[in-house]
Structures are given as C-alpha cells and as structure tokens.
Protein backbone atom coordinates (compact mmCIF):
# COMPACT_ATOMS: atom_id res chain seq x y z
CA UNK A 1 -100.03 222.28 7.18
CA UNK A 2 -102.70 223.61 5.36
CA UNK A 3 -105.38 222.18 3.64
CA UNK A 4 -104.24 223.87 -0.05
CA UNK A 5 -100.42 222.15 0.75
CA UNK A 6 -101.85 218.76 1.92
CA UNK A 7 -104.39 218.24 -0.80
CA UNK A 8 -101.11 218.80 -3.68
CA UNK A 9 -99.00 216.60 -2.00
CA UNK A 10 -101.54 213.70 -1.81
CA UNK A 11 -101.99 215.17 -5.52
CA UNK A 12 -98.64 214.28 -6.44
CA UNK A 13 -98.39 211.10 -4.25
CA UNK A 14 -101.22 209.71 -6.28
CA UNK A 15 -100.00 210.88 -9.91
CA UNK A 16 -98.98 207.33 -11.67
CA UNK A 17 -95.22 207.36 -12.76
CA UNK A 18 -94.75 205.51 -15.55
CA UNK A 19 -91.91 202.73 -15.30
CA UNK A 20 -89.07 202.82 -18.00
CA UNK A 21 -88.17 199.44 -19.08
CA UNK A 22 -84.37 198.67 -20.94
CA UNK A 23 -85.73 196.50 -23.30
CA UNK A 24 -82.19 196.42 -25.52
CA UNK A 25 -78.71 197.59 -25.08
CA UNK A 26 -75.23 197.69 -26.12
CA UNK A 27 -72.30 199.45 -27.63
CA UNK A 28 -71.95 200.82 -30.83
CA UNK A 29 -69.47 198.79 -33.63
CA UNK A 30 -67.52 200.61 -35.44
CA UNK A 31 -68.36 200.23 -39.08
CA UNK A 32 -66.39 202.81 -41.21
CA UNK A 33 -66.26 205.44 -38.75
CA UNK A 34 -65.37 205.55 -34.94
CA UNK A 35 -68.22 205.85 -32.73
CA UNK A 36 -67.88 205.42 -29.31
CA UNK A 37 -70.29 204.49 -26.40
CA UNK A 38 -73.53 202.41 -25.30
CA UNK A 39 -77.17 202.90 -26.83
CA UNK A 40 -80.21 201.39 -24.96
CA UNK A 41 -83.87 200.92 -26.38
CA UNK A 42 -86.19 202.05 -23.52
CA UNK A 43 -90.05 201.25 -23.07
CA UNK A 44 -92.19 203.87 -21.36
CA UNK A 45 -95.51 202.21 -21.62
CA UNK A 46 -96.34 201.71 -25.27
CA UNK A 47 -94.04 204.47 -26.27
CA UNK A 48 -90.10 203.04 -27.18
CA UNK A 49 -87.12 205.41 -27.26
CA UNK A 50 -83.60 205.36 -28.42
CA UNK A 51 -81.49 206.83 -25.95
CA UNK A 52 -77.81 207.27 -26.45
CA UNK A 53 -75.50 207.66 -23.44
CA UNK A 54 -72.86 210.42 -21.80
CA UNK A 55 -70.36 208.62 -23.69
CA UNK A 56 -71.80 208.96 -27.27
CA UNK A 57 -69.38 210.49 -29.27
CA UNK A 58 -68.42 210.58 -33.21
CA UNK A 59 -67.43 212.70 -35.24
CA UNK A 60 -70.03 214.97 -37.33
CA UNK A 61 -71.69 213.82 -40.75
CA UNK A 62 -73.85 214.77 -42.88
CA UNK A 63 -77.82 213.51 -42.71
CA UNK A 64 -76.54 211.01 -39.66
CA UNK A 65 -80.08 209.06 -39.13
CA UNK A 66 -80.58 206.01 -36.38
CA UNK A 67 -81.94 203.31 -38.21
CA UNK A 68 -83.50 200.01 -36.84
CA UNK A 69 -82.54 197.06 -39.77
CA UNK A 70 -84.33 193.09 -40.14
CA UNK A 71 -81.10 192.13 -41.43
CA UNK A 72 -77.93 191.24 -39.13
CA UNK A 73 -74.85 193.91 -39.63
CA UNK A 74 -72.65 191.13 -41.41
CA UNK A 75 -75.84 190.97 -44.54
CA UNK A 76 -75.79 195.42 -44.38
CA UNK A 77 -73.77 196.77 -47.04
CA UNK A 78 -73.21 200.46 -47.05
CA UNK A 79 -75.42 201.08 -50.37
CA UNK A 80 -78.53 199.19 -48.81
CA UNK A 81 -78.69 199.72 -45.26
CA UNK A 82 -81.13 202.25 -45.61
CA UNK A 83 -83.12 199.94 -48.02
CA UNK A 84 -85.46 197.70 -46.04
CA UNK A 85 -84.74 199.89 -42.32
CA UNK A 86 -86.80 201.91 -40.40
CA UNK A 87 -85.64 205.43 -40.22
CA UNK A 88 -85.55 206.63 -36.38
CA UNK A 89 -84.65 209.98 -37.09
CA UNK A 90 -81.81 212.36 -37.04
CA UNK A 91 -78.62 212.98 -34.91
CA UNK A 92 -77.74 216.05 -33.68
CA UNK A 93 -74.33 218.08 -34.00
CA UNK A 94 -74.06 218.64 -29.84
CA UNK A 95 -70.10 219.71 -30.10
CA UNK A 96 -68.74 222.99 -32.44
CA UNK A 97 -66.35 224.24 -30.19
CA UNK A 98 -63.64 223.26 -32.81
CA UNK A 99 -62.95 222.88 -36.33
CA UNK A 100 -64.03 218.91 -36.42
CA UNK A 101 -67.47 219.12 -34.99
CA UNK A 102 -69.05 215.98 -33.05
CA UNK A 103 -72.07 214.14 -32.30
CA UNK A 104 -71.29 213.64 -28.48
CA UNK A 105 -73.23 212.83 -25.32
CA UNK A 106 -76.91 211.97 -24.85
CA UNK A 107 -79.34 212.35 -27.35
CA UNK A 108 -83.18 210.54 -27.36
CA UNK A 109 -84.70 209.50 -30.47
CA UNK A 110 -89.06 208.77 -30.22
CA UNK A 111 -89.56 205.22 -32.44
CA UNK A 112 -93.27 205.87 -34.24
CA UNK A 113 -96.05 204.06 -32.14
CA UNK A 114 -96.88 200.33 -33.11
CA UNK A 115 -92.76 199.67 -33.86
CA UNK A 116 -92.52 195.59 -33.51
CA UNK A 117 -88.97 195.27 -31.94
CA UNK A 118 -88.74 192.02 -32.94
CA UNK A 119 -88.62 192.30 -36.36
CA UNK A 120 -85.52 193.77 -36.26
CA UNK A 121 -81.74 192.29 -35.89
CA UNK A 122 -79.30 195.55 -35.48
CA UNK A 123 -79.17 199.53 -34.68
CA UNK A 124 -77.93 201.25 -37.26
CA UNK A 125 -75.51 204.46 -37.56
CA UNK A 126 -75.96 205.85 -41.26
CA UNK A 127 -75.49 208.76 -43.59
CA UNK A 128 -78.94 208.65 -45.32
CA UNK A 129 -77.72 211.64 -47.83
CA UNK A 130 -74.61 209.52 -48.98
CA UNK A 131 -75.80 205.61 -48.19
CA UNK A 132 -72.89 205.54 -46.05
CA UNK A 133 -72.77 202.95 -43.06
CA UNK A 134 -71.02 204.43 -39.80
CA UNK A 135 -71.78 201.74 -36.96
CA UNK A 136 -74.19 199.17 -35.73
CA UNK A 137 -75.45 197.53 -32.82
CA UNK A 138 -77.17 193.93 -32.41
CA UNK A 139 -80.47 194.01 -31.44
C-alpha cells in the first residue's frame, strides 16, 4: 500500500461522524386532509431536522408549510394555527405524473439554530396561503 493510500484512509478513519439522534416521532393525524405516514425530529449536533419518511404521502396544496405549534392540536383551529407557530418551511410537490399531484416520500426540512423543542406541543401540516389546517402530530 502506498504511503499516499494509507495516509487517506487513516484520513478518513479519523474524520468525526456526527451521531443523529431521534429526538421525536410519530405519524401524521389527519386533520382535514389525508396524509399518510411517520415524521421524526432528528438532532445532528446542535442542528435539528424534520425528516419525513418513504411513506409520506398527501395530496398537493397550495403554500403547504411544516409548522412546529406551543399549543396541543385539540386548542389549533384552522384560522390560527399559523398564529403563535414557528414556520419550518415549505413542502415540496415530489409526484406530477398525474392530474392530482402529491406531496409523497421523503423530504428534510432544516429548523433555524437555537429552536427550543420544548416549547412546543404538536407538528403541524398547514396551508399558510389559505390558514387551512391539513394534519398534526404530538410532539
């Protein structure tokens, strides 16, 4: 073995990995509309993602935003969920292959740095454009 080839592997041995923690989890309840499959909250070191699994799948909507709520999913109505939440971000249209486009399989949504996870009760599923309420998650 050469020196070039053993000096990168003991390069790559000694490169930290950083552990990924499940630090929440569940399955999505439908609210209004039918959303199927499991969501997890991941830690990465100080860094927390949404991740939603291979069986994510609803159908497409307008301005569909994750959204992390300090209220429990019986106190959301679908005019103020977006209210006093914390706007993950967007969802992506994955599926056009037909007329009724989906939101299917995984997708990872970044929360912003400094995110306190336990000041909040559910995952939320909503239209942002329309204040409409698709589907939660307790926290």
């Amino acid at each position: 073995m050469s020196a070039k080839l053993l000096l990168s592997f003991l390069v790559v041995l000694a490169y930290p990995v950083m552990a990924q923690e499940v630090v929440k989890q569940g399955v999505w309840e439908t609210i209004d509309y039918d959303v199927q499959g499991a969501w997890k909250i991941v830690r990465t070191g100080d860094t927390y993602t949404v991740r939603l699994g291979e069986d994510f799948e609803t159908k497409d909507g307008p301005d569909l935003h994750i959204l992390l709520s300090p209220r429990s999913i019986k106190e959301i109505d679908h005019g103020d969920a977006g209210n006093d939440a914390l706007i993950v971000g967007p969802l992506n249209t994955t599926d056009t292959s037909t007329f009724f486009k989906k939101m299917k399989g995984p997708q990872s949504l970044a929360l912003p740095s400094g995110v306190n996870l336990s000041e909040y009760k559910t995952i939320l599923i909503h239209c942002v454009k329309f204040s409409h309420l698709w589907a939660g998650g307790t926290l």
